[in-house]
Protein backbone atom coordinates (compact mmCIF):
# COMPACT_ATOMS: atom_id res chain seq x y z
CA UNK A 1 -136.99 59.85 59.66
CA UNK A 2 -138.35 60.60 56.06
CA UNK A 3 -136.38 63.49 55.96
CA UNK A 4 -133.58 61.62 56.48
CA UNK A 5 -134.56 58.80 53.73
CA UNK A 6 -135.08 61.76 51.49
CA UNK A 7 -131.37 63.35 51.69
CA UNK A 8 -129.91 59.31 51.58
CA UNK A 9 -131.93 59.31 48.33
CA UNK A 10 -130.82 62.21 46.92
CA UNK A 11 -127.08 62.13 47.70
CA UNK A 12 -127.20 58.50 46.16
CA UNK A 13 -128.87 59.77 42.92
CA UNK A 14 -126.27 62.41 42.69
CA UNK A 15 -123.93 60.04 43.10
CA UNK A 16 -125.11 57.68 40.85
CA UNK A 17 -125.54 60.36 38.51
CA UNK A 18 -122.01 61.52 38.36
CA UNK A 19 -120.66 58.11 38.22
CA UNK A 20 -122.71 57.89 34.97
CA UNK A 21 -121.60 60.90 33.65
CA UNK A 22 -117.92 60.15 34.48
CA UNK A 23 -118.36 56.95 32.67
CA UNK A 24 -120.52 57.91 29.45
CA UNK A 25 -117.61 59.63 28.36
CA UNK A 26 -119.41 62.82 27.90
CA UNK A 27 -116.95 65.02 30.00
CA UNK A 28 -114.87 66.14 26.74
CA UNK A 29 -111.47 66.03 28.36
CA UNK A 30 -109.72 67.69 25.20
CA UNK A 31 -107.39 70.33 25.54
CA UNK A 32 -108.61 71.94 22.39
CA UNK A 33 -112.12 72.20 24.09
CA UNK A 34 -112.34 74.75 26.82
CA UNK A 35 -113.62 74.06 30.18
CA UNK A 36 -117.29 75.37 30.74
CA UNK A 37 -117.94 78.44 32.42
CA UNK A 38 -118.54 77.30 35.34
CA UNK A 39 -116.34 74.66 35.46
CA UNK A 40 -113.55 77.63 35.08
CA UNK A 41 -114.43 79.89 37.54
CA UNK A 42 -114.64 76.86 39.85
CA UNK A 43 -111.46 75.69 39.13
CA UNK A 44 -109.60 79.12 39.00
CA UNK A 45 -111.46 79.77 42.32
CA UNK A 46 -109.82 76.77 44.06
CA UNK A 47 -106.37 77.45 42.61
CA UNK A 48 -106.33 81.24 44.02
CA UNK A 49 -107.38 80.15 47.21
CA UNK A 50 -104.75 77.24 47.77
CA UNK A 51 -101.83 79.17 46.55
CA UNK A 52 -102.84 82.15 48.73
CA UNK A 53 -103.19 79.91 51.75
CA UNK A 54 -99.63 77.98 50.63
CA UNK A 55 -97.82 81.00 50.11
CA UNK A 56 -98.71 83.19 53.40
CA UNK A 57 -96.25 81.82 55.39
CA UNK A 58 -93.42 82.44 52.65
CA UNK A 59 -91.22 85.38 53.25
CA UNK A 60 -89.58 86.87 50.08
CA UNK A 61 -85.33 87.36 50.46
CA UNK A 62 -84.43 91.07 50.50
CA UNK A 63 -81.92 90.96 47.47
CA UNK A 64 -84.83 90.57 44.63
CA UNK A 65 -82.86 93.66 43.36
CA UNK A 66 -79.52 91.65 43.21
CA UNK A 67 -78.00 91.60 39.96
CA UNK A 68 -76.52 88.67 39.83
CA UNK A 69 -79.47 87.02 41.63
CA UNK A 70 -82.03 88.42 38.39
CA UNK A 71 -79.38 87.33 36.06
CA UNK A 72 -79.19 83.81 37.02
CA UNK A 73 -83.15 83.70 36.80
CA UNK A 74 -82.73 85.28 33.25
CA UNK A 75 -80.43 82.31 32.61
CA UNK A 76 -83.17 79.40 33.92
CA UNK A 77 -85.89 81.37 32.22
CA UNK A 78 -84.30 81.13 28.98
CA UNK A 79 -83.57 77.44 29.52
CA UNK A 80 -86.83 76.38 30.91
CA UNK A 81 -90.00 78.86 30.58
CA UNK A 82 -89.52 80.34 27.07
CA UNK A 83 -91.59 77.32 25.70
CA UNK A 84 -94.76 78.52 27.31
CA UNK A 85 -94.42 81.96 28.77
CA UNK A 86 -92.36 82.98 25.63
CA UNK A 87 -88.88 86.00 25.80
CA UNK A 88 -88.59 89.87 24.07
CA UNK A 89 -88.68 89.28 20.25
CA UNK A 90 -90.54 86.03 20.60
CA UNK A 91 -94.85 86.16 20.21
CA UNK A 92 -95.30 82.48 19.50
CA UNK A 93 -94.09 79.04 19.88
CA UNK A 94 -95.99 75.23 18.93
CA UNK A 95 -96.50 74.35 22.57
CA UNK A 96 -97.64 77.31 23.78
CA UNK A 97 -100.27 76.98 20.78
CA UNK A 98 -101.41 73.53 21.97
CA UNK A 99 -101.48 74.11 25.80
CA UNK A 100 -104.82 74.68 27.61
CA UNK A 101 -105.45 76.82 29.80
CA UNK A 102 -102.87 79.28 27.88
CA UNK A 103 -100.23 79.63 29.79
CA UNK A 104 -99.82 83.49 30.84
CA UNK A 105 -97.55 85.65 28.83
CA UNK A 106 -94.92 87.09 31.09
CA UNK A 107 -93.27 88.94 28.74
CA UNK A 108 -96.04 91.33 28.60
CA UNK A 109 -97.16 90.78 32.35
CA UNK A 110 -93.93 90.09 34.38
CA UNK A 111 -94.89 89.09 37.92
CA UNK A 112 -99.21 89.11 38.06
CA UNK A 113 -99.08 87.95 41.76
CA UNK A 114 -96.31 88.50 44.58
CA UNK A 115 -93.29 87.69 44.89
CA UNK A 116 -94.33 85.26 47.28
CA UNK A 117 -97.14 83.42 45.57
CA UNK A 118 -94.63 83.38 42.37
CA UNK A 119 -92.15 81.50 44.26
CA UNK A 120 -94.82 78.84 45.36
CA UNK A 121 -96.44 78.09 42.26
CA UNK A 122 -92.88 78.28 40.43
CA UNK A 123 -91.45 75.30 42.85
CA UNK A 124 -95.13 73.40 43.11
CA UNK A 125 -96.38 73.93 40.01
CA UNK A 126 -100.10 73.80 39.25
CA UNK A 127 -102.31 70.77 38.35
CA UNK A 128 -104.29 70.43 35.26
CA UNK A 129 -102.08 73.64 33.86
CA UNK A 130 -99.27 72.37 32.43
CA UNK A 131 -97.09 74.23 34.97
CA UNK A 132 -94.18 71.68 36.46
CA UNK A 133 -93.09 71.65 39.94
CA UNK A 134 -89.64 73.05 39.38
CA UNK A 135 -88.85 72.63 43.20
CA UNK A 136 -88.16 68.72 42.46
CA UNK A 137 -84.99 69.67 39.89
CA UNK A 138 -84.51 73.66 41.80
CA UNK A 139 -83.48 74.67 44.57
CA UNK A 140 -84.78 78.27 46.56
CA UNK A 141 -82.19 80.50 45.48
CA UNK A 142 -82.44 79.47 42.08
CA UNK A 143 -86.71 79.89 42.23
CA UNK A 144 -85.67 83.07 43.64
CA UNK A 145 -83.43 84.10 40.87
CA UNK A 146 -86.29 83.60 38.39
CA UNK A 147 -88.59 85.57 40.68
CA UNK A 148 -86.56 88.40 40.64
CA UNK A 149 -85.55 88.26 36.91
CA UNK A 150 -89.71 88.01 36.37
CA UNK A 151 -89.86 91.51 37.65
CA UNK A 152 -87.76 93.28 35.52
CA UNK A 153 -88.68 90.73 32.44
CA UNK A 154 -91.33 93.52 30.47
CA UNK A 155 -88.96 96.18 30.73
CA UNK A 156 -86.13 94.27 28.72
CA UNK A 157 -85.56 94.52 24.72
CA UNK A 158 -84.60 91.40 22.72
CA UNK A 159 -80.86 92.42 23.00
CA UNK A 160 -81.16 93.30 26.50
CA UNK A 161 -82.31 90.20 27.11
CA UNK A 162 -80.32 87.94 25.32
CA UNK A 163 -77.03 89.87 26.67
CA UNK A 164 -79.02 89.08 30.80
CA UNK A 165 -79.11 85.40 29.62
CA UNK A 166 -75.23 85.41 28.93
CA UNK A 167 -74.42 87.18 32.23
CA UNK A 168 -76.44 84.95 34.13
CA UNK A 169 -74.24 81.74 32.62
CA UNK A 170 -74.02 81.43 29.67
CA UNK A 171 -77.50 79.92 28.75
CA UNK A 172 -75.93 76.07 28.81
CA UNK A 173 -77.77 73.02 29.68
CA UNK A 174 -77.01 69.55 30.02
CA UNK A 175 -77.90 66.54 27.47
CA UNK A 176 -79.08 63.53 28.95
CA UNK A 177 -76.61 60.36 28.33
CA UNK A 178 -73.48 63.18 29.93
CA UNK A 179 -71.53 61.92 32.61
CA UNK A 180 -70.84 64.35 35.73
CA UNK A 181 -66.93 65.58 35.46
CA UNK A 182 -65.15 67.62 38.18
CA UNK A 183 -66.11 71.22 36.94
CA UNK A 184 -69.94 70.48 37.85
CA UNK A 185 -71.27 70.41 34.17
CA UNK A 186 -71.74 67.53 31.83
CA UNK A 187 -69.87 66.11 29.42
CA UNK A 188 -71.75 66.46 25.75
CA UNK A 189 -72.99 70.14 27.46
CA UNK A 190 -74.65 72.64 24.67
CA UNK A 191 -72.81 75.68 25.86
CA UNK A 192 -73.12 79.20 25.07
CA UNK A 193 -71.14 80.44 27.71
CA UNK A 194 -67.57 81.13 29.19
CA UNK A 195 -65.28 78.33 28.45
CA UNK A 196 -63.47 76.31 30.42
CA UNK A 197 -60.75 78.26 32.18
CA UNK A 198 -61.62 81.45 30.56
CA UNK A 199 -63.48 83.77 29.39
CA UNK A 200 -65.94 83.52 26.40
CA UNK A 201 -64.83 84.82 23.12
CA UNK A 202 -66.86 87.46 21.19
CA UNK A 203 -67.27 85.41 18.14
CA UNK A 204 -70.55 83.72 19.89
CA UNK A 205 -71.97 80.32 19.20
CA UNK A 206 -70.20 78.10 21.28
CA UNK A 207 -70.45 74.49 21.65
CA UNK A 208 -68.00 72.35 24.12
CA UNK A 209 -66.56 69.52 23.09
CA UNK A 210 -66.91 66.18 24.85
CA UNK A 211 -63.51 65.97 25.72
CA UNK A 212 -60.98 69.04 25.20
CA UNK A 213 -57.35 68.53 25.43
CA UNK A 214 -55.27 68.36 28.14
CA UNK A 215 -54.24 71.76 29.40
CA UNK A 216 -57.29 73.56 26.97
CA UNK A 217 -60.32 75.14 27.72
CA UNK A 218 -63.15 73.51 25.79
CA UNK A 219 -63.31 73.91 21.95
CA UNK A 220 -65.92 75.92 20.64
CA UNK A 221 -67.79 75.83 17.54
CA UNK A 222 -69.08 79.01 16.08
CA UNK A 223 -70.83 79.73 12.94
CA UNK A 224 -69.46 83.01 11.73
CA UNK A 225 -71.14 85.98 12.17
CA UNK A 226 -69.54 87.62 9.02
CA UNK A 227 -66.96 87.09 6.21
CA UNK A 228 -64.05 89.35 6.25
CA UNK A 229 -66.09 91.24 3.03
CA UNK A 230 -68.64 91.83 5.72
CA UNK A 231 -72.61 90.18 5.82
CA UNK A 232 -73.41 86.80 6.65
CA UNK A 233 -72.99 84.19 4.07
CA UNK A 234 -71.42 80.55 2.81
CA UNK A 235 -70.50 81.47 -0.76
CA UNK A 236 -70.81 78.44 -3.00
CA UNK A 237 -68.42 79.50 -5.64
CA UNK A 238 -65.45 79.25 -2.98
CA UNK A 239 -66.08 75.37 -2.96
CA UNK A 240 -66.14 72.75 -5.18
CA UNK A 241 -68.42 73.19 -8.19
CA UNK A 242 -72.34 71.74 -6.66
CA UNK A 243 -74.71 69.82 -9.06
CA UNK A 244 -77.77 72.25 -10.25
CA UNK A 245 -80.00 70.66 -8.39
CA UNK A 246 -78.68 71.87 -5.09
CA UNK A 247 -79.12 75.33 -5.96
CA UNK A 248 -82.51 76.09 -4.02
CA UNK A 249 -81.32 73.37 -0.80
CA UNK A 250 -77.68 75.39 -0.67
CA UNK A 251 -80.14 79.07 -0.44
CA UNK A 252 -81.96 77.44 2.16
CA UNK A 253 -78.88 76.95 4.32
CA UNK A 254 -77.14 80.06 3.70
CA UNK A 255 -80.66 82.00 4.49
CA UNK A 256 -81.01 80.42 7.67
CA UNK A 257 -77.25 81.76 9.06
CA UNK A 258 -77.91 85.21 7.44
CA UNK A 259 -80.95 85.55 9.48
CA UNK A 260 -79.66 84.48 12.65
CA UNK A 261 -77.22 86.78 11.63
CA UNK A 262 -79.48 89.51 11.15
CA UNK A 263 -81.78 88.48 14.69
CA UNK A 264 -84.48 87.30 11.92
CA UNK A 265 -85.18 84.24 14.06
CA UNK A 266 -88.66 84.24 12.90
CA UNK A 267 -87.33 83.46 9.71
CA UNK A 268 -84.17 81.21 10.31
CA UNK A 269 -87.05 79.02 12.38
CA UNK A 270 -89.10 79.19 9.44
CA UNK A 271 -86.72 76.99 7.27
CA UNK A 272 -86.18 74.40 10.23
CA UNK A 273 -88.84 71.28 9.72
CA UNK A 274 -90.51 71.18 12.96
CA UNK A 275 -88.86 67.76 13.72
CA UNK A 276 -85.60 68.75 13.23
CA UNK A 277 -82.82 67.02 14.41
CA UNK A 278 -79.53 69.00 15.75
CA UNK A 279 -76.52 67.12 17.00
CA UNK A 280 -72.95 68.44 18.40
CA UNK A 281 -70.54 67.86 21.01
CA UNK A 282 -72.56 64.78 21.94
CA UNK A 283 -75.64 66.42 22.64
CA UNK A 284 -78.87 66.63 20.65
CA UNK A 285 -81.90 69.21 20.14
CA UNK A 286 -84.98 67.01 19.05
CA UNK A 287 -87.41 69.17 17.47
CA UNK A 288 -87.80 73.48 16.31
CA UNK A 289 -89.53 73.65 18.93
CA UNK A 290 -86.63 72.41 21.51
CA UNK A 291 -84.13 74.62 19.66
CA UNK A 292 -85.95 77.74 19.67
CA UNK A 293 -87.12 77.23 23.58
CA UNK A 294 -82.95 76.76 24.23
CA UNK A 295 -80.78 78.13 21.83
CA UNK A 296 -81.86 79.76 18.96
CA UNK A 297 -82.37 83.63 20.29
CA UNK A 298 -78.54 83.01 21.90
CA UNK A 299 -77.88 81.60 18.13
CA UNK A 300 -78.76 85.18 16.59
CA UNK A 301 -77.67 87.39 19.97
CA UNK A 302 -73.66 86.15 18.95
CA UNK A 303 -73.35 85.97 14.88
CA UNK A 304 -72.59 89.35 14.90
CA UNK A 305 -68.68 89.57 15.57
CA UNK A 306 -66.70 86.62 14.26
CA UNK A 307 -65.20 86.35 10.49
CA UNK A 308 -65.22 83.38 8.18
CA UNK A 309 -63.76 81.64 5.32
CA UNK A 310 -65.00 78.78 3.21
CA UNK A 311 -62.64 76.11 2.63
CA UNK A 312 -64.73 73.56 0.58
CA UNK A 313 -68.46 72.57 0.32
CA UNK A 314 -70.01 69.71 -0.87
CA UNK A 315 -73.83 68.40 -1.47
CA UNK A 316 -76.32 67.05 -3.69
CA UNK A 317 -79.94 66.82 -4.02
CA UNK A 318 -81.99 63.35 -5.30
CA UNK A 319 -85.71 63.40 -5.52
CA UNK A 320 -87.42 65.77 -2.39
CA UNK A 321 -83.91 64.84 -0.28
CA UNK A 322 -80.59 67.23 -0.51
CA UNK A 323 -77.51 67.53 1.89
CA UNK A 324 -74.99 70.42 2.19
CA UNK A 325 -71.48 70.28 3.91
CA UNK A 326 -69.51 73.28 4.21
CA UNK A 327 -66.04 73.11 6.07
CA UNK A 328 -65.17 76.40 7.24
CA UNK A 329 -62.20 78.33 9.02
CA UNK A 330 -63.45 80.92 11.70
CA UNK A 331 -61.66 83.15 13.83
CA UNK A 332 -62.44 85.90 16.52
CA UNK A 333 -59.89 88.43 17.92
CA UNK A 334 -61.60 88.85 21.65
CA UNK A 335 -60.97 88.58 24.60
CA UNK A 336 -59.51 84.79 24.26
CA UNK A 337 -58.60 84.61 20.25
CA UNK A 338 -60.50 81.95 18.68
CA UNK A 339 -58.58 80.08 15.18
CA UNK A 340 -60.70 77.08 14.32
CA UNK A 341 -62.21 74.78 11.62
CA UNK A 342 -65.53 73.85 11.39
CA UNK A 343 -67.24 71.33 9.42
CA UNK A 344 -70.75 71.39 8.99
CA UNK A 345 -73.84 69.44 7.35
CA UNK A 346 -77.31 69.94 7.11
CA UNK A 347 -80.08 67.72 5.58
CA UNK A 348 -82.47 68.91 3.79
CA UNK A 349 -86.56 67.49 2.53
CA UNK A 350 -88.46 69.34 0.04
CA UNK A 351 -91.97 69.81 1.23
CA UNK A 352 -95.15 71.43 0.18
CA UNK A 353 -94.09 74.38 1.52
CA UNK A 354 -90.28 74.11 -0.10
CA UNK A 355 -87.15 73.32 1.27
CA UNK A 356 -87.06 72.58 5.30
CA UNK A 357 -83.60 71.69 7.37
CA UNK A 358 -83.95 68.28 8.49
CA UNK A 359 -80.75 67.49 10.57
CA UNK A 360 -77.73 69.87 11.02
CA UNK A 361 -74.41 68.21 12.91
CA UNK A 362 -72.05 70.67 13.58
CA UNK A 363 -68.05 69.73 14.88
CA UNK A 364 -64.59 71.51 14.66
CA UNK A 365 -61.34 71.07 15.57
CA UNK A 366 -58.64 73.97 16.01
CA UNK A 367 -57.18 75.22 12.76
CA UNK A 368 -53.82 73.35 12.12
CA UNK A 369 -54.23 70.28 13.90
């Protein structure tokens, strides 16, 4: 009987005692403040265990080797894991900074576990990681194509890469507000891909418009890879003459296409305030961060091909605020011939650090209309 009181007693103190540590606020629940030691090797403990007893019963699909299987993973990966598990030619991004625990870096360690477990955790997710359960938005064959591209993922180069991410798709995703239409994708769609009823042209950047005309594929707008001189550039002195004061804000812009140009995008990012806001087609890119998870390694992987001539420009700078618009023929001789213009602005704050891209809206129409 007292041996009996004794364990009641103790149980209830440890109770009692975790209840008061719970609510003393002690427990620093800070992401910036690692777990202890023990508290890790618990927790990594428990999350080994479950996914190996969640994932025996899973049988991996015999075409992991499928081409077209790894490129669509290449494709999701580039829209939806770059963030935190980073891509060839990219070592850091903001979230990936901020996230605790730090989310493995799979461009130097591919696929740690099996295929099997991979699968699992990719369509689960993990708590307390930051890992989503992509199963909810996926479905298998898709999770499969990502396991498969995860396999082959340290053996690819930056190009290599970027050129998987095209096969795969055409590295596109949808922004929220599009409506559904009868080819399966969304209207306002951020595409970098084939075009509507055809093939995608060499000359790169693409992005659909909302609504393309009748009998058309969609129109896409490229930022020229080149002029026909050669090198990457928006030269000021073929536009109307620009008030001094937009000399350094008018640098800023043309740097940032010549290094996307050049696959600088360590540099072309550097010139984007992290809050930048990118519209076209409909569609919008929120932050650096957004653009360089989605679009900004796809940016640099097609300015290589397409020539360009500057029509006009326009700008001025008051105080720490500045704005550029350049309007701009491009055209591409590839496989579908691409004649358009292009009209583009950026917005641009002077900061401690200099002069950082604010906003960029980019449209076109096709040249002659």
């Amino acid at each position: 009987m007292k041996t009996m009181q004794v364990v009641s007693i103790v149980l209830a103190a440890l109770v009692l005692a975790g209840l008061g540590f719970v609510y003393s606020g002690l427990f620093n629940v800070a992401a910036d403040d690692p777990h202890w030691g023990l508290t890790q090797r618990l927790l990594e403990s428990a999350r080994e265990r479950s996914v190996a007893a969640r994932a025996d019963d899973i049988e991996a699909p015999p075409e992991l080797d499928d081409a077209k299987l790894i490129a669509m993973g290449a494709e999701h990966y580039s829209e939806m894991c770059t963030g935190c598990h980073l891509a060839p030619g990219v070592r850091a991004t903001e979230i990936r900074t901020g996230l605790y625990p730090k989310p493995p870096n799979l461009v130097e360690r591919g696929l740690p576990r099996s295929p099997e477990q991979t699968f699992w955790i990719i369509k689960h997710g993990l708590k307390m990681t930051g890992m989503p359960a992509w199963g909810l938005t996926h479905d298998d064959r898709s999770i499969w194509g990502l396991v498969a591209f995860l396999r082959k993922l340290p053996e690819l180069s930056a190009d290599a890469y970027h050129e998987l991410v095209e096969e795969g798709g055409g590295h596109s995703h949808a922004h929220a507000g599009g409506e559904q239409g009868e080819s399966g994708k969304e209207n306002g769609e951020h595409s970098h891909g084939a075009e509507a009823g055809g093939t995608a042209p060499q000359a790169g950047h693409q992005h659909r418009e909302a609504e393309p005309a009748k009998g058309e594929g969609a129109k896409p707008h490229e930022h020229a890879a080149g002029s026909e001189e050669g090198g990457h550039a928006h030269p000021a002195e073929r536009g109307a003459a620009l008030p001094p004061s937009t000399v350094e804000p008018v640098a800023i812009v043309d740097g940032f296409f010549r290094s996307l140009a050049s696959g600088d995008t360590r540099s072309a990012s550097a010139v984007l305030d992290p809050a930048v806001l990118i519209f076209e087609s409909g569609g919008a890119e929120r932050s650096r961060q957004e653009y360089a998870s989605h679009h900004l390694g796809a940016d640099a992987s097609f300015l290589k091909s397409a020539k360009h001539q500057l029509l006009s420009r326009t700008g001025d700078a008051i105080g720490d605020l500045a704005w550029v618009a350049s309007e701009m023929r491009l055209s591409s001789q590839g496989a579908k011939p691409v004649n358009l213009v292009s009209t583009e602005t950026m917005v641009l704050r002077k900061t401690s650090s200099g002069w950082r891209i604010v906003h960029i809206h980019w449209s076109n129409r096709k040249a002659g209309a």
